[in-house]
C-alpha atoms as a PDB file:
ATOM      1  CA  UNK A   1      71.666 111.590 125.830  1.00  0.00           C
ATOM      2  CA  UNK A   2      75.529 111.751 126.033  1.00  0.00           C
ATOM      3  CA  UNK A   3      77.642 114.465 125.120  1.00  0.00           C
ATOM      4  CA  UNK A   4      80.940 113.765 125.588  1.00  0.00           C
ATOM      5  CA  UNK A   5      83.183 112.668 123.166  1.00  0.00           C
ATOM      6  CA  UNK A   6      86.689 111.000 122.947  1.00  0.00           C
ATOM      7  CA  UNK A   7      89.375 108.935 121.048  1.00  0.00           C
ATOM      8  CA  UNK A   8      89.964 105.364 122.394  1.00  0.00           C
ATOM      9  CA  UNK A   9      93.634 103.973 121.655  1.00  0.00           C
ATOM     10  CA  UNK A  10      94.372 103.571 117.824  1.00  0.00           C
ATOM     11  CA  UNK A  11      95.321 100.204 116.346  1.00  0.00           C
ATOM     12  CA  UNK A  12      97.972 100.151 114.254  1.00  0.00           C
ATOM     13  CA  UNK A  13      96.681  97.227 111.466  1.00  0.00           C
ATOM     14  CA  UNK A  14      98.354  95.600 108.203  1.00  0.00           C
ATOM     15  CA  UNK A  15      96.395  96.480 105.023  1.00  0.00           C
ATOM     16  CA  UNK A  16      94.220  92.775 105.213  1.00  0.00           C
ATOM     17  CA  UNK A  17      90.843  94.100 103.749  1.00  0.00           C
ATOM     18  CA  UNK A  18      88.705  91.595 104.873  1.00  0.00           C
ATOM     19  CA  UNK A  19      85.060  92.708 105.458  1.00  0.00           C
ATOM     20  CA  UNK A  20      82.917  93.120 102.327  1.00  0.00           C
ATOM     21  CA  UNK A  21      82.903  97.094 103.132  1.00  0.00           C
ATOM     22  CA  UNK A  22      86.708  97.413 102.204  1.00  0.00           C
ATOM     23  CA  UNK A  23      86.322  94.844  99.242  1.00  0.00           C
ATOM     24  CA  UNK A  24      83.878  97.174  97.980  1.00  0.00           C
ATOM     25  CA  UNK A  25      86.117 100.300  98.917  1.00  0.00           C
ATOM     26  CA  UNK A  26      88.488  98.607  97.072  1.00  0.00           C
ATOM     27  CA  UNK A  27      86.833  97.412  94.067  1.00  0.00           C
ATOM     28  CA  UNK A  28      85.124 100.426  93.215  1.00  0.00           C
ATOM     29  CA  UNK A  29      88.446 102.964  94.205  1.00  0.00           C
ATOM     30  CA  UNK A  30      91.334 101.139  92.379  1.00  0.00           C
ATOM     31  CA  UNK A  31      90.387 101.481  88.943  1.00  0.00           C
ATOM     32  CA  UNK A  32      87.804 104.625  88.900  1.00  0.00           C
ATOM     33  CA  UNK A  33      89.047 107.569  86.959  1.00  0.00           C
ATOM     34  CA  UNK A  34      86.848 110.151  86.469  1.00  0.00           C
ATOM     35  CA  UNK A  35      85.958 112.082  89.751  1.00  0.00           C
ATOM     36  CA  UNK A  36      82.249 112.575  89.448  1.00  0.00           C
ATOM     37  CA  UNK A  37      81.531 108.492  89.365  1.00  0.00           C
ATOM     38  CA  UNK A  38      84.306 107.969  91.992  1.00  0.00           C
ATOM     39  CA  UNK A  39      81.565 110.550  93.857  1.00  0.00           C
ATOM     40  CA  UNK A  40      78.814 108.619  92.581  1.00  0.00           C
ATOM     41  CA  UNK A  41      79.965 105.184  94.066  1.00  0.00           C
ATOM     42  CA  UNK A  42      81.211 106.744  97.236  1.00  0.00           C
ATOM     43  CA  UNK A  43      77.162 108.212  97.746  1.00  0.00           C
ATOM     44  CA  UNK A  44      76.538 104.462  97.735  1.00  0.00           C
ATOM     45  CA  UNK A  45      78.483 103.049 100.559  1.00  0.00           C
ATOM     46  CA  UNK A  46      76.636 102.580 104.215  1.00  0.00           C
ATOM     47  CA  UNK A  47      79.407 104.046 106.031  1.00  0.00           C
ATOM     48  CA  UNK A  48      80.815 107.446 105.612  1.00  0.00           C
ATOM     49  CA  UNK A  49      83.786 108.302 103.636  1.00  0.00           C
ATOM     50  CA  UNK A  50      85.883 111.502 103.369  1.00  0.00           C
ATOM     51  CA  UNK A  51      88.368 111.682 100.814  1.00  0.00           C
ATOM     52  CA  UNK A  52      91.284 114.103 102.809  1.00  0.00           C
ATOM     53  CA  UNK A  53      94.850 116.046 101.366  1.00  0.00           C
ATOM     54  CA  UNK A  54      97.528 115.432 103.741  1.00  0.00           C
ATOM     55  CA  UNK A  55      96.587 118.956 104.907  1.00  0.00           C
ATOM     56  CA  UNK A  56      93.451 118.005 105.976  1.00  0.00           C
ATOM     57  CA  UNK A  57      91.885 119.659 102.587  1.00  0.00           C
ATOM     58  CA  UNK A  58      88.317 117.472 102.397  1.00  0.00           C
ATOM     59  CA  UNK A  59      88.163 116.412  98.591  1.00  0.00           C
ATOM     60  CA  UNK A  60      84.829 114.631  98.891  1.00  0.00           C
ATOM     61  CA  UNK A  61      82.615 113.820 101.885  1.00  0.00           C
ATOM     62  CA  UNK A  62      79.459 111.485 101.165  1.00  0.00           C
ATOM     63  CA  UNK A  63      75.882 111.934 102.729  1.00  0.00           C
ATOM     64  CA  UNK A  64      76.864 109.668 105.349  1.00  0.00           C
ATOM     65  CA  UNK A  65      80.001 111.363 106.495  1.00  0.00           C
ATOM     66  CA  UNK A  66      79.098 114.597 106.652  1.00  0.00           C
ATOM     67  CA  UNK A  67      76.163 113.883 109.133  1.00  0.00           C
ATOM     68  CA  UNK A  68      78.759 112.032 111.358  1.00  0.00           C
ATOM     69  CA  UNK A  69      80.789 114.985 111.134  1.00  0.00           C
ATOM     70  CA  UNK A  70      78.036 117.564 112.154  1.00  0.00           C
ATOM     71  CA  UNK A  71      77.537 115.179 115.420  1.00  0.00           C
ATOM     72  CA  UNK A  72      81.128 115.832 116.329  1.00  0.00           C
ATOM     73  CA  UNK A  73      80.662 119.771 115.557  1.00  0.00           C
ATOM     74  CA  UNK A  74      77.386 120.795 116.478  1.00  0.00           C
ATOM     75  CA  UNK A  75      76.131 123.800 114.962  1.00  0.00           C
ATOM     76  CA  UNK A  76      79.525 124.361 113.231  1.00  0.00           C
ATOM     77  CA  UNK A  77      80.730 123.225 109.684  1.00  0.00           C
ATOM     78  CA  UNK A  78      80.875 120.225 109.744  1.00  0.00           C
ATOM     79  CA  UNK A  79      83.538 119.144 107.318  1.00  0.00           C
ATOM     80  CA  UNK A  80      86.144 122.196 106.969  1.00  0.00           C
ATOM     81  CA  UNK A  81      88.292 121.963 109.129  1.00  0.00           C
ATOM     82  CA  UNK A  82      87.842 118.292 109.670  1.00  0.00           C
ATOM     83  CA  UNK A  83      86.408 117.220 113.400  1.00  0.00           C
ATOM     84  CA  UNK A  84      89.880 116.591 115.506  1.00  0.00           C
ATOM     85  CA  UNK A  85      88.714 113.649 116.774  1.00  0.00           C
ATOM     86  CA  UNK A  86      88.880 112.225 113.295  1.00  0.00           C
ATOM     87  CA  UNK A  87      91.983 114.068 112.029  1.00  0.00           C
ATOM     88  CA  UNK A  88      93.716 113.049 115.261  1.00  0.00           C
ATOM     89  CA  UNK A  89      93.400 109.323 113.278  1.00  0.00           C
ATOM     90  CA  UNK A  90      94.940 110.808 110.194  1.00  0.00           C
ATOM     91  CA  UNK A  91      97.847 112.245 111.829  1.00  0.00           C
ATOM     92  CA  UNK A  92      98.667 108.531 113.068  1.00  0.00           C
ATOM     93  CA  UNK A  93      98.769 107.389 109.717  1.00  0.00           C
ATOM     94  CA  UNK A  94     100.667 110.047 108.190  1.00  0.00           C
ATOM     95  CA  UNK A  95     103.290 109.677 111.141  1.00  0.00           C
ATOM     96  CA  UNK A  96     103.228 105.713 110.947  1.00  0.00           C
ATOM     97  CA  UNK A  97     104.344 106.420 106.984  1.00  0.00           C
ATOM     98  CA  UNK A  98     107.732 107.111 108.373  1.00  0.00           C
ATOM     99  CA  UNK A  99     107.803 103.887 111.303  1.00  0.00           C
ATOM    100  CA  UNK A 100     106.487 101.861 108.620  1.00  0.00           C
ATOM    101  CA  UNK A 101     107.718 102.714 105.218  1.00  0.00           C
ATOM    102  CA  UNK A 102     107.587  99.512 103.640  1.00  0.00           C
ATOM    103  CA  UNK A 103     104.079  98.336 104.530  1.00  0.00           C
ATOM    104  CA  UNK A 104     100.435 100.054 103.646  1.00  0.00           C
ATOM    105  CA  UNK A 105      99.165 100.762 107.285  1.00  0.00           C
ATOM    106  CA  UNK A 106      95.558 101.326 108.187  1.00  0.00           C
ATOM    107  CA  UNK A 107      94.768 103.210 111.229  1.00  0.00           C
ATOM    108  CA  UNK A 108      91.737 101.772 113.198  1.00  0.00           C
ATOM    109  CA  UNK A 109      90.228 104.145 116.392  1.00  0.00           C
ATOM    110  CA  UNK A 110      87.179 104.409 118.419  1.00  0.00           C
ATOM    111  CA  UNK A 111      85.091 107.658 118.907  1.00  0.00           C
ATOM    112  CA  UNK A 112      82.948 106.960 122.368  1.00  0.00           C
ATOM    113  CA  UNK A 113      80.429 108.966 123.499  1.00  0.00           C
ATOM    114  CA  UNK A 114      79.633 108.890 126.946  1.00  0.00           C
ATOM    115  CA  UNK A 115      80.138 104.965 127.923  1.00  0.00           C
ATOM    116  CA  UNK A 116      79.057 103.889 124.432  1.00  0.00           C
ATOM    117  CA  UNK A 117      81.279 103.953 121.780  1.00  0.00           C
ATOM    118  CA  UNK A 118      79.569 105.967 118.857  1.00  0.00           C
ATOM    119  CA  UNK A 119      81.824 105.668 115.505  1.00  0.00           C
ATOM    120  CA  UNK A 120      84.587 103.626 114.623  1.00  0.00           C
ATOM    121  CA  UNK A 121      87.250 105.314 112.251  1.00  0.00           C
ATOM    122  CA  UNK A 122      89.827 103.478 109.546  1.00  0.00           C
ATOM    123  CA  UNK A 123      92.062 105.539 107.209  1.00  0.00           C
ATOM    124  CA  UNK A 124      94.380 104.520 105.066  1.00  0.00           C
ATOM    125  CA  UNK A 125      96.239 105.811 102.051  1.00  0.00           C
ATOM    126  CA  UNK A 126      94.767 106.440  98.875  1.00  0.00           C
ATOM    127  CA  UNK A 127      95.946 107.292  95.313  1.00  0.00           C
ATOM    128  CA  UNK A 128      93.926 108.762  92.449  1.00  0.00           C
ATOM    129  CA  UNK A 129      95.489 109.430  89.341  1.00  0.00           C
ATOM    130  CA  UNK A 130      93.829 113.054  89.244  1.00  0.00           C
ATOM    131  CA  UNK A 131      96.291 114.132  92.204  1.00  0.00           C
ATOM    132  CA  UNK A 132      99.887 113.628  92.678  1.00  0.00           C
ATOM    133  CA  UNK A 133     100.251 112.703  96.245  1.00  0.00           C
ATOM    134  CA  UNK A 134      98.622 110.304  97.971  1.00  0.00           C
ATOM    135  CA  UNK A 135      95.229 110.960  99.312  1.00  0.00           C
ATOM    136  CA  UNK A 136      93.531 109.755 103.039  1.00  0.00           C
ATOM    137  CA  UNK A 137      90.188 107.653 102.611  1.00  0.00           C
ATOM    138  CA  UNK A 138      88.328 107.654 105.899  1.00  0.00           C
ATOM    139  CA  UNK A 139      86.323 105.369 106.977  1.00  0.00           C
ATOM    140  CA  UNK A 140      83.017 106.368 109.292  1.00  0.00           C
ATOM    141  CA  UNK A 141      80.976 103.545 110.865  1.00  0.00           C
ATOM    142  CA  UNK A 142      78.177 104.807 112.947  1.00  0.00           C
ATOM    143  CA  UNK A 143      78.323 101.495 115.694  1.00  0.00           C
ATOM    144  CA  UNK A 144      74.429 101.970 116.400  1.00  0.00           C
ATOM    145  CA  UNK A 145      73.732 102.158 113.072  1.00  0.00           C
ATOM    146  CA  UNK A 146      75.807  99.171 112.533  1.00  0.00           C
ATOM    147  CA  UNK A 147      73.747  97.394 115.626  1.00  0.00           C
ATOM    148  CA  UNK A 148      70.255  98.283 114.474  1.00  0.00           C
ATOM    149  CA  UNK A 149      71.072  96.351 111.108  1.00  0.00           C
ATOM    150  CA  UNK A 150      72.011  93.399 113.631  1.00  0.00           C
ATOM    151  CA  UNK A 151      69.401  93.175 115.527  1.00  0.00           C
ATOM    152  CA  UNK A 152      66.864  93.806 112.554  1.00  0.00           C
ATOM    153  CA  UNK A 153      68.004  90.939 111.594  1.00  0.00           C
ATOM    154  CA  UNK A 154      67.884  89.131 114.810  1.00  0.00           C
ATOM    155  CA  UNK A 155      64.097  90.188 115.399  1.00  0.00           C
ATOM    156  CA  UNK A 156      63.477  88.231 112.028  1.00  0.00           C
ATOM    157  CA  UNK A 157      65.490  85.289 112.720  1.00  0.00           C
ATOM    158  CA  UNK A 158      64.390  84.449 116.636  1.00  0.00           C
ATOM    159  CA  UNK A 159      60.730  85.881 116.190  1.00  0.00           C
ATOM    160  CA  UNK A 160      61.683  88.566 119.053  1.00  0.00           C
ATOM    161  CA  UNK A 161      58.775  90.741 120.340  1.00  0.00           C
ATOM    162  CA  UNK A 162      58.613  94.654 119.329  1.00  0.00           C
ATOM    163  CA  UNK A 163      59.727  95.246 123.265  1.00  0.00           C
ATOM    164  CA  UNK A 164      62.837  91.980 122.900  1.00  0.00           C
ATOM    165  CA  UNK A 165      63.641  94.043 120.331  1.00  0.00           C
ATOM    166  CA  UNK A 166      63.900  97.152 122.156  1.00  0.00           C
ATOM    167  CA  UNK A 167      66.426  95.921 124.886  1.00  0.00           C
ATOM    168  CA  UNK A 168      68.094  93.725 122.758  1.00  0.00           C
ATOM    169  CA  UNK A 169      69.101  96.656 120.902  1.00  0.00           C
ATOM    170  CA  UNK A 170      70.279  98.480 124.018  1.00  0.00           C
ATOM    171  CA  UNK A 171      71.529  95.343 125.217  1.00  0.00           C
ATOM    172  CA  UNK A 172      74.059  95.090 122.012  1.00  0.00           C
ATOM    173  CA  UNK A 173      74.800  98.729 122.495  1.00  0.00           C
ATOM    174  CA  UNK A 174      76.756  98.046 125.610  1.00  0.00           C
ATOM    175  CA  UNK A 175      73.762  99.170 127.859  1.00  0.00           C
ATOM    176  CA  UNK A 176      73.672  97.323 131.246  1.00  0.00           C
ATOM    177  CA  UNK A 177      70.063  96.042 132.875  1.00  0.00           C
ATOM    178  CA  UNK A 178      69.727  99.213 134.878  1.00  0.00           C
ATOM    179  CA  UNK A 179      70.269 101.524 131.957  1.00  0.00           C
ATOM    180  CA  UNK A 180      68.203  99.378 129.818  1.00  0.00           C
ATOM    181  CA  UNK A 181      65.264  99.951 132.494  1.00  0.00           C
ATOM    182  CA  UNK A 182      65.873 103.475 133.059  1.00  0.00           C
ATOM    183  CA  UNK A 183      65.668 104.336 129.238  1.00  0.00           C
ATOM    184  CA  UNK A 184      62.476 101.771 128.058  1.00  0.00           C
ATOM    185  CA  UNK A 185      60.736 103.195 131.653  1.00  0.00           C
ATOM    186  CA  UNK A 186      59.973  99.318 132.722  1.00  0.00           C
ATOM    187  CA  UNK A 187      61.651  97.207 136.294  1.00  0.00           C
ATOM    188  CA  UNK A 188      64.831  95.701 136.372  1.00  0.00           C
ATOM    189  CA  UNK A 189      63.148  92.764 136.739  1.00  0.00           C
ATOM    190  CA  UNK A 190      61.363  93.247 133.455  1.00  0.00           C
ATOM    191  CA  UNK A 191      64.511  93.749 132.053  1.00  0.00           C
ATOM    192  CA  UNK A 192      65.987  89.959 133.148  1.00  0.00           C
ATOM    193  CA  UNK A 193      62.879  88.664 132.034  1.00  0.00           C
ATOM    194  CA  UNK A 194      63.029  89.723 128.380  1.00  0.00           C
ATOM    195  CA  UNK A 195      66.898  89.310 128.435  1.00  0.00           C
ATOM    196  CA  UNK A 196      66.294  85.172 129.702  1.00  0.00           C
ATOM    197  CA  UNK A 197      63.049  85.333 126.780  1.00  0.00           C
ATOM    198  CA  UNK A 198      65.443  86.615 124.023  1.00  0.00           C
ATOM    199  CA  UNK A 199      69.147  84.166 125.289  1.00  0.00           C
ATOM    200  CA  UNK A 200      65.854  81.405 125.213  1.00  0.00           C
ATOM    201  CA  UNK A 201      64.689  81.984 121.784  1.00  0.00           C
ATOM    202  CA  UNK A 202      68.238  82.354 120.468  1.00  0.00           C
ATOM    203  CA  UNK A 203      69.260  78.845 121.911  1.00  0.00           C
ATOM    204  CA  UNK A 204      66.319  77.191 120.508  1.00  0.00           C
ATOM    205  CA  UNK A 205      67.070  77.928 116.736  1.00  0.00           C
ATOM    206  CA  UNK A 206      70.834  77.729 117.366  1.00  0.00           C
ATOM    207  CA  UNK A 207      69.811  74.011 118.562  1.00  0.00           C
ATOM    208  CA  UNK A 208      67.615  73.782 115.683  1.00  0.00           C
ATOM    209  CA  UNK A 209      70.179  74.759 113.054  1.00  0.00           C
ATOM    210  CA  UNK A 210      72.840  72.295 114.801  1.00  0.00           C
ATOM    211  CA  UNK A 211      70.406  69.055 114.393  1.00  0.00           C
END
């Protein structure tokens, strides 16, 4: 539906991993030696990850990555060279190495798509014993990806309808009521009902789990 992609500002954040995604990053990079199980474990991981040289060299791209990739690059390949929207993130990093020389940066950006914003993108340094300098892990999180897991859940936990479930999803995805109606085909007034059904069911159980 959209087409139109672009950075939002980058974020400049201390090294605090504090998500169970960057434990795991972390866990399962530190100590790994031999390349073909780093690859292995990487394969694993929900998000995409690119392993990049400081010349924007990809050393590893997983599953998940290199799908995200071919949505930024269409019909092109979709790793080498690296999408600029991405490697725009990477160039932060590398430049805040100089700003910051005493602290381990990471480098947090949006990618939007139309009004929506499509991936979000961390990098931060990375050493492997296998290669002398320092290496860029990327981080890939497909947002509506991320949101479908959410609401999956949600449909489970406050017993929402197959069609709740619909415009919640939109709903999370930054869609407003028009939009919602325009892409499920049903009234704006439809919409606002299922929106007052889904905030209803959602109070009760929050209610419930309070008593």
């Amino acid at each position: 539906m959209f087409s139109t992609y672009s950075n939002e500002a980058l974020r400049l954040v201390p090294k605090q991993p504090s998500i169970q995604t960057q434990q795991l990053e972390d866990a399962a990079l530190t100590n790994l030696k031999p390349i073909s199980l780093l690859q292995a474990v990487l394969e694993g991981f929900i998000d995409g990850i690119l392993i990049l040289t400081e010349q924007g060299e990809c050393l590893h791209a997983n599953q998940c990555a290199t799908m995200i990739c071919e949505q930024l690059h269409p019909g092109n390949s979709p790793i080498n060279p690296v999408p600029a929207e991405i490697w725009h993130v990477c160039e932060s990093l590398i430049e805040s190495r100089d700003l910051f020389p005493t602290q381990k940066m990471i480098i947090e950006s949006e990618i939007t798509k139309g009004d929506s914003v499509a991936f979000r993108v961390r990098v931060r340094w990375l050493k492997l014993e296998q290669i002398k300098r320092p290496c860029l892990l990327v981080t890939l999180e497909d947002r509506y990806q991320s949101i479908q897991r959410i609401v999956t859940t949600d449909v489970h936990k406050y017993g929402l309808t197959p069609r709740e479930a619909e415009v919640w999803l939109l709903y999370r995805a930054n869609y407003s009521y028009k939009e919602i109606a325009d892409e499920l085909f049903i009234t704006l007034n439809t919409v606002k009902k299922h929106m007052k059904n889904i905030h209803a069911k959602r109070k009760a159980i929050c209610n419930f789990d309070r008593d």
